[in-house]
N, C-alpha and C. Protein backbone atom coordinates (compact mmCIF):
# COMPACT_ATOMS: atom_id res chain seq x y z
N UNK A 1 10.12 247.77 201.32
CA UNK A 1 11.29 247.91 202.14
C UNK A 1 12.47 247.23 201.46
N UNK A 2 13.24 247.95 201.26
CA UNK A 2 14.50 247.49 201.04
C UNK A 2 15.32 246.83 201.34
N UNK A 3 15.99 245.43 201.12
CA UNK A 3 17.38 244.59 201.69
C UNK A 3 18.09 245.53 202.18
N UNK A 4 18.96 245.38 203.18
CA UNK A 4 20.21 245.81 203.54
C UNK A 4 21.37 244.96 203.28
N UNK A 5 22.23 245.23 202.88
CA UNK A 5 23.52 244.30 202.75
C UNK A 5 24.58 244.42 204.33
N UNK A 6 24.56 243.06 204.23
CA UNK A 6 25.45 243.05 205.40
C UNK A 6 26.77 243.34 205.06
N UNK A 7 27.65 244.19 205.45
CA UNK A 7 28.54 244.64 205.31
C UNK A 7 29.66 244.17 206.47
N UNK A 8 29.31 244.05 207.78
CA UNK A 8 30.59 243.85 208.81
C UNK A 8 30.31 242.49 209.19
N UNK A 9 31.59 242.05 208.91
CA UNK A 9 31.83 240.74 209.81
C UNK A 9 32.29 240.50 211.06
N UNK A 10 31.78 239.81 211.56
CA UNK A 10 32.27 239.36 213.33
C UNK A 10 32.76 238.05 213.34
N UNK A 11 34.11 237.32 213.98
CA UNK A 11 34.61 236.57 214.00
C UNK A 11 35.16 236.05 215.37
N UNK A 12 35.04 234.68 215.61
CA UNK A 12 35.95 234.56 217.07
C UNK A 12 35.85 233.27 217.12
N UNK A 13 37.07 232.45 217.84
CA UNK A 13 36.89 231.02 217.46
C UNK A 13 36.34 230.33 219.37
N UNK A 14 35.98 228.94 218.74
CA UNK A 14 35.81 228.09 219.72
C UNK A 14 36.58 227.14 220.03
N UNK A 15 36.14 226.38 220.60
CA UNK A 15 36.68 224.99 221.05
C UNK A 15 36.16 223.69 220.48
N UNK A 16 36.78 222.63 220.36
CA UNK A 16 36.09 221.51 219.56
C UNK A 16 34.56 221.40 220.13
N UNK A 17 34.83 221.08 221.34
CA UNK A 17 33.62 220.99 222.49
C UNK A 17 32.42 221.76 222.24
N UNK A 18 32.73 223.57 222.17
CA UNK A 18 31.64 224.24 221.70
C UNK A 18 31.45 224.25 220.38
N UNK A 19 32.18 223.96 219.30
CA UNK A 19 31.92 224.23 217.80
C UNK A 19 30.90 222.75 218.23
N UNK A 20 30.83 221.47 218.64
CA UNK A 20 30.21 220.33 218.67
C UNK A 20 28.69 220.77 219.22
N UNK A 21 28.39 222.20 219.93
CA UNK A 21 27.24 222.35 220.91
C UNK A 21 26.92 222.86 219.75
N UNK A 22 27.38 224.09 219.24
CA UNK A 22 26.68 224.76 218.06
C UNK A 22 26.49 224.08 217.21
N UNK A 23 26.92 223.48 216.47
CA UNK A 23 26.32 222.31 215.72
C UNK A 23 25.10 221.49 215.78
N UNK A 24 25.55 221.12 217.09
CA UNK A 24 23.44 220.63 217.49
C UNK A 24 22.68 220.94 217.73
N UNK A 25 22.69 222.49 218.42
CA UNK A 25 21.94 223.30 218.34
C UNK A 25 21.42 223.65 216.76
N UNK A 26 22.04 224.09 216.28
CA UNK A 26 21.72 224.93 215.07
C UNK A 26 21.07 223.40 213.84
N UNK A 27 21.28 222.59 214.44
CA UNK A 27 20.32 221.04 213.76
C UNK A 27 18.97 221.24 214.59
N UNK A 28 19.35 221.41 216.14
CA UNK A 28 17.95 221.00 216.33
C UNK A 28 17.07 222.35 216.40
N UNK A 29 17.09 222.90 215.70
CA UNK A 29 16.33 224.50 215.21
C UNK A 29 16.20 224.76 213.91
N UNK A 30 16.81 223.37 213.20
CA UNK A 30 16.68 223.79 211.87
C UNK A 30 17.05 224.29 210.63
N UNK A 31 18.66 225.19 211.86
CA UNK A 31 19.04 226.56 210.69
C UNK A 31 20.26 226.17 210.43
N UNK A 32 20.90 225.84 208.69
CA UNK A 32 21.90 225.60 208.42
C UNK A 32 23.05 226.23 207.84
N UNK A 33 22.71 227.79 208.02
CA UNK A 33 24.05 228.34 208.57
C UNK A 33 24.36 228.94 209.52
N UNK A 34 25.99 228.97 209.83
CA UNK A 34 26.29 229.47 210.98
C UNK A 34 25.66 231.12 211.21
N UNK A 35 25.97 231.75 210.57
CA UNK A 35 25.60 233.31 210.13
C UNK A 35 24.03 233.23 210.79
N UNK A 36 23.28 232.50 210.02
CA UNK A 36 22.02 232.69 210.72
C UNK A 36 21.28 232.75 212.11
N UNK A 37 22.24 231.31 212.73
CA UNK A 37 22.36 230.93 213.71
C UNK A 37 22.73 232.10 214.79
N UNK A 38 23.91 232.51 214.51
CA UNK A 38 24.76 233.49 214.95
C UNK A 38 23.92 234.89 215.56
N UNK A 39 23.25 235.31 213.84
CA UNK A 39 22.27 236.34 213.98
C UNK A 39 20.88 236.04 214.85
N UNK A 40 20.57 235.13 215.10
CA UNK A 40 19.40 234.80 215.37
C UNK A 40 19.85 234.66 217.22
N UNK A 41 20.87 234.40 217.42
CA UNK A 41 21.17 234.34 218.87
C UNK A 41 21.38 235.52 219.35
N UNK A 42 22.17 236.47 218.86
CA UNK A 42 22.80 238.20 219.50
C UNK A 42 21.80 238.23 218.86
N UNK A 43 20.76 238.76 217.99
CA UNK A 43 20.02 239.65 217.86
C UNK A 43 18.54 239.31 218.92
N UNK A 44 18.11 238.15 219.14
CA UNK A 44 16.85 237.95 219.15
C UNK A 44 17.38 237.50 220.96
N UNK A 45 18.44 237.06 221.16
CA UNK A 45 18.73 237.00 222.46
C UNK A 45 18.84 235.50 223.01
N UNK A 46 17.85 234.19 222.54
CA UNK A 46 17.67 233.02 222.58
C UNK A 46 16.61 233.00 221.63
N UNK A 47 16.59 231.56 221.74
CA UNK A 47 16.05 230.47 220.49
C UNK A 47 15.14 229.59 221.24
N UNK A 48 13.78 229.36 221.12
CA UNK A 48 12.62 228.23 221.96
C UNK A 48 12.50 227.73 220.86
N UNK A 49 12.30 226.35 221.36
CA UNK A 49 11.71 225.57 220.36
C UNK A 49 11.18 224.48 221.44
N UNK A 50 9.46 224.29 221.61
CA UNK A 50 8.75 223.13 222.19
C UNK A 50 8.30 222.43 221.41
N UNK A 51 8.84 221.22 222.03
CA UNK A 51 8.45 220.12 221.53
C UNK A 51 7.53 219.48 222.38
N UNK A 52 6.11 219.79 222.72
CA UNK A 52 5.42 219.41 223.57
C UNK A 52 4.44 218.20 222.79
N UNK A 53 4.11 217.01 222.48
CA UNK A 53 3.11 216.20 221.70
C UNK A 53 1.94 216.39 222.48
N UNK A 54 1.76 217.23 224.10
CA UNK A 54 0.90 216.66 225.12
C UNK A 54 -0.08 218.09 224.30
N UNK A 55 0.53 218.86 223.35
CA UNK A 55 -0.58 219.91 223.65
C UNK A 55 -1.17 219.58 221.96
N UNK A 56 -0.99 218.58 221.23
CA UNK A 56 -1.55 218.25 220.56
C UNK A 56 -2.80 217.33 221.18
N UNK A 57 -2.35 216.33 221.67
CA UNK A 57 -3.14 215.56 222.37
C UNK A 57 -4.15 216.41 223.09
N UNK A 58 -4.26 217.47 223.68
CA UNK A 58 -4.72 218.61 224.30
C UNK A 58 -6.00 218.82 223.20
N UNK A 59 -5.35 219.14 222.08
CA UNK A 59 -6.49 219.99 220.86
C UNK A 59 -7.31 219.01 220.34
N UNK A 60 -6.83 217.72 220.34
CA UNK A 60 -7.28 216.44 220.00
C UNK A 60 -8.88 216.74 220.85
N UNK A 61 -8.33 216.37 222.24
CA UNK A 61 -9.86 216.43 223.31
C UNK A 61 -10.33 217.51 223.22
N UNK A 62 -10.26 218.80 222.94
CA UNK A 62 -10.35 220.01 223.22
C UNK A 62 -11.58 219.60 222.22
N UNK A 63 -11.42 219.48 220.70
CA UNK A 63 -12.33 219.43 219.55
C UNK A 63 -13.04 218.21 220.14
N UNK A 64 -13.08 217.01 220.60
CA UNK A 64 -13.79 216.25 221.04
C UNK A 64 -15.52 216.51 221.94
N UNK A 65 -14.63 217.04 222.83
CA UNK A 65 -15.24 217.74 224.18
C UNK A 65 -16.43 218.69 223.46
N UNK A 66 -15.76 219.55 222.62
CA UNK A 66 -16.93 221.24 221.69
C UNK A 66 -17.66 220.06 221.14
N UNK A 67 -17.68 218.85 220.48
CA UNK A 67 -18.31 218.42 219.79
C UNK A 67 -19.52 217.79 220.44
N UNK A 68 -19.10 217.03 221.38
CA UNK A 68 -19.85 216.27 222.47
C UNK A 68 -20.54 217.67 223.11
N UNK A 69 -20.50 218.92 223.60
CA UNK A 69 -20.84 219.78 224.07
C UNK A 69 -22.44 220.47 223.41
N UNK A 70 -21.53 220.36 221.76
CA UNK A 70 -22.59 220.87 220.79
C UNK A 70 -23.56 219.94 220.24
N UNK A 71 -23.57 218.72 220.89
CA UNK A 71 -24.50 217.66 220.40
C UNK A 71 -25.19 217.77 221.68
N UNK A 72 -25.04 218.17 222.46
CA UNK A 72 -25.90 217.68 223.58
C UNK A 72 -26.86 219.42 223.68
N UNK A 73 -26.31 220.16 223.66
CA UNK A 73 -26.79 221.26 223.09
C UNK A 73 -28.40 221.21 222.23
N UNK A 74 -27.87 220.72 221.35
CA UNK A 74 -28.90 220.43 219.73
C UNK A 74 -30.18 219.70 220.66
N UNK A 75 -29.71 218.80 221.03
CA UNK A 75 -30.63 217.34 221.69
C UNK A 75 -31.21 218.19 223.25
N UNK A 76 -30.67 218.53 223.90
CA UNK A 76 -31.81 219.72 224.58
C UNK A 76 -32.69 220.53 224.40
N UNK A 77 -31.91 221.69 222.95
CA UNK A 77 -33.24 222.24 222.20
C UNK A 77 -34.41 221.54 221.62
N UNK A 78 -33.84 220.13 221.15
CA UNK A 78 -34.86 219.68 220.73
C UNK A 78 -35.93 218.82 221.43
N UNK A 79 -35.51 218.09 222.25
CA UNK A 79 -36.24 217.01 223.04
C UNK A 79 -36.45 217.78 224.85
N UNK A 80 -35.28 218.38 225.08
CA UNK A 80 -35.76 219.38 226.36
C UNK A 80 -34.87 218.10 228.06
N UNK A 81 -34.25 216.92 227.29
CA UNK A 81 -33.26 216.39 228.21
C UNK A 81 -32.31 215.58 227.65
N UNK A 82 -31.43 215.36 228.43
CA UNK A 82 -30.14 214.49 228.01
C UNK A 82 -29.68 213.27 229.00
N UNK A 83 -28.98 212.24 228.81
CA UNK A 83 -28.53 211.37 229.45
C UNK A 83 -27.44 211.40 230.94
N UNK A 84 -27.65 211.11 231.51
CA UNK A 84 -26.63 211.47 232.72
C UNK A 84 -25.22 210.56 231.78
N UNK A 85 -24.86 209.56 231.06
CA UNK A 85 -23.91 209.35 230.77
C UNK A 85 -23.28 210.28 229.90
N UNK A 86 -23.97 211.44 229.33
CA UNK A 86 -23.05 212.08 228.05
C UNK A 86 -22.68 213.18 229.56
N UNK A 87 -23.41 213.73 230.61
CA UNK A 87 -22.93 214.45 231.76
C UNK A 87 -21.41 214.41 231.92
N UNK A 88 -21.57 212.92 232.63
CA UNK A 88 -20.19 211.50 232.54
C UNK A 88 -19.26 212.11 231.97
N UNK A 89 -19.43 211.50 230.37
CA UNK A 89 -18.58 212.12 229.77
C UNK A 89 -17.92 213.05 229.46
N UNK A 90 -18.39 214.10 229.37
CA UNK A 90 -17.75 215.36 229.48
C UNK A 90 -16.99 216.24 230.96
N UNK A 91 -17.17 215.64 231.88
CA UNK A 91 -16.86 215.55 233.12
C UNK A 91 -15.65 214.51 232.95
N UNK A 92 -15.67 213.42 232.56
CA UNK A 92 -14.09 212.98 232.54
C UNK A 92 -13.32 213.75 231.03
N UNK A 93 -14.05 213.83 230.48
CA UNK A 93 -12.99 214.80 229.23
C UNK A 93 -12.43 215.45 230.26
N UNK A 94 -13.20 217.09 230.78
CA UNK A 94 -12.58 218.01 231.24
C UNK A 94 -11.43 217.51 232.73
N UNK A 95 -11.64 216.51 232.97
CA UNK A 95 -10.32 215.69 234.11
C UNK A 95 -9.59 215.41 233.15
N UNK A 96 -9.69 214.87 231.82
CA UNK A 96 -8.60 214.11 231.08
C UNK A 96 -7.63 215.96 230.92
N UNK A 97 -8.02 216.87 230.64
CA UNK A 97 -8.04 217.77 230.11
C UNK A 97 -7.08 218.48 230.68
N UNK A 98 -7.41 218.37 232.08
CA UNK A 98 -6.58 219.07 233.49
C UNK A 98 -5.43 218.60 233.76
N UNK A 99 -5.44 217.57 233.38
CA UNK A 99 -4.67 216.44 233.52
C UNK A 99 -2.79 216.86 232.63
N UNK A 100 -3.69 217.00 231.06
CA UNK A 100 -2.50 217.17 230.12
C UNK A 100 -2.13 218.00 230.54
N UNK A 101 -2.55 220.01 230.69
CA UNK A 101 -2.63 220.69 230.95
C UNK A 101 -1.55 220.55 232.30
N UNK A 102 -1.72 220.07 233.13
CA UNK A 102 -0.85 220.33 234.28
C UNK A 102 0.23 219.11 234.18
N UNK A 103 0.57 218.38 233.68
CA UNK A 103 1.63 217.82 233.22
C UNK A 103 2.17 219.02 232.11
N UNK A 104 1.98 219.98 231.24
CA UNK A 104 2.23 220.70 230.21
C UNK A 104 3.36 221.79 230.88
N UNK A 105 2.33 221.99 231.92
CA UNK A 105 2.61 223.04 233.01
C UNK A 105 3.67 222.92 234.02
N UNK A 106 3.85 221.84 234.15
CA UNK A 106 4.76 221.05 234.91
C UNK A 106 6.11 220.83 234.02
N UNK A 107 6.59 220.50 232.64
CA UNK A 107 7.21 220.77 232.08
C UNK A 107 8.11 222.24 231.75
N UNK A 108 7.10 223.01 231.73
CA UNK A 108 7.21 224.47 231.49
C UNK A 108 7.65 225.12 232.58
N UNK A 109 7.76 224.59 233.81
CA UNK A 109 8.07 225.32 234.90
C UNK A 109 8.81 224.79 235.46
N UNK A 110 9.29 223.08 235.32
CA UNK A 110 10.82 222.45 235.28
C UNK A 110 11.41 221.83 234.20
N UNK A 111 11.86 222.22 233.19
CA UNK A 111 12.33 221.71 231.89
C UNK A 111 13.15 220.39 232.14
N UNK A 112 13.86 220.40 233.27
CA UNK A 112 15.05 219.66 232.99
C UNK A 112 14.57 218.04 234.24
N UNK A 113 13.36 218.08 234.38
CA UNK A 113 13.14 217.15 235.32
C UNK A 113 12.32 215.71 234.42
């Protein structure tokens, strides 16, 4: 596929105030030119960017939990029982779990609170 060359320019001015919004916007997305910026807003309509750490923390337990899951697994096939504390455990994982998850959710459905 072939480049296209951009050929038409679009122009229109702001205000100190908004040239100051676009500016931080277009820092906190990353993109350091205006043009891009520009294109990336009229064409694509808006710009997301989450910054959530809770859904790392999320994948953190997530791999925890499969692991603890798949050990207790192994140790059933082999011996035929398991401990009521590894039960425990995985029973408060999946609360820790619900937990992030609806704080995540709770974000996502009031941003600004």
């Amino acid at each position: 596929m072939t480049k296209e060359k951009r050929l038409i320019q679009h122009n229109f001015r702001t205000t100190e105030a908004e040239d100051n919004v676009i500016r931080q916007k277009m820092k906190t997305f990353g993109i350091r030119t205006r043009a891009s910026f520009y294109r990336a807003m009229i064409l694509n309509g808006y710009l997301l960017k989450l910054d959530l750490p809770e859904i790392r923390e999320l994948l953190r337990l997530m791999k925890n939990l499969t692991n603890n899951v798949n050990q207790i697994a192994k140790r059933l096939n082999e011996r035929g029982s398991i401990y009521d504390t590894e039960i425990d455990e995985i029973l408060e994982s999946q609360k820790e779990l619900r937990t992030i998850l609806n704080t995540i959710l709770t974000k996502l459905e009031h941003p600004n609170e």
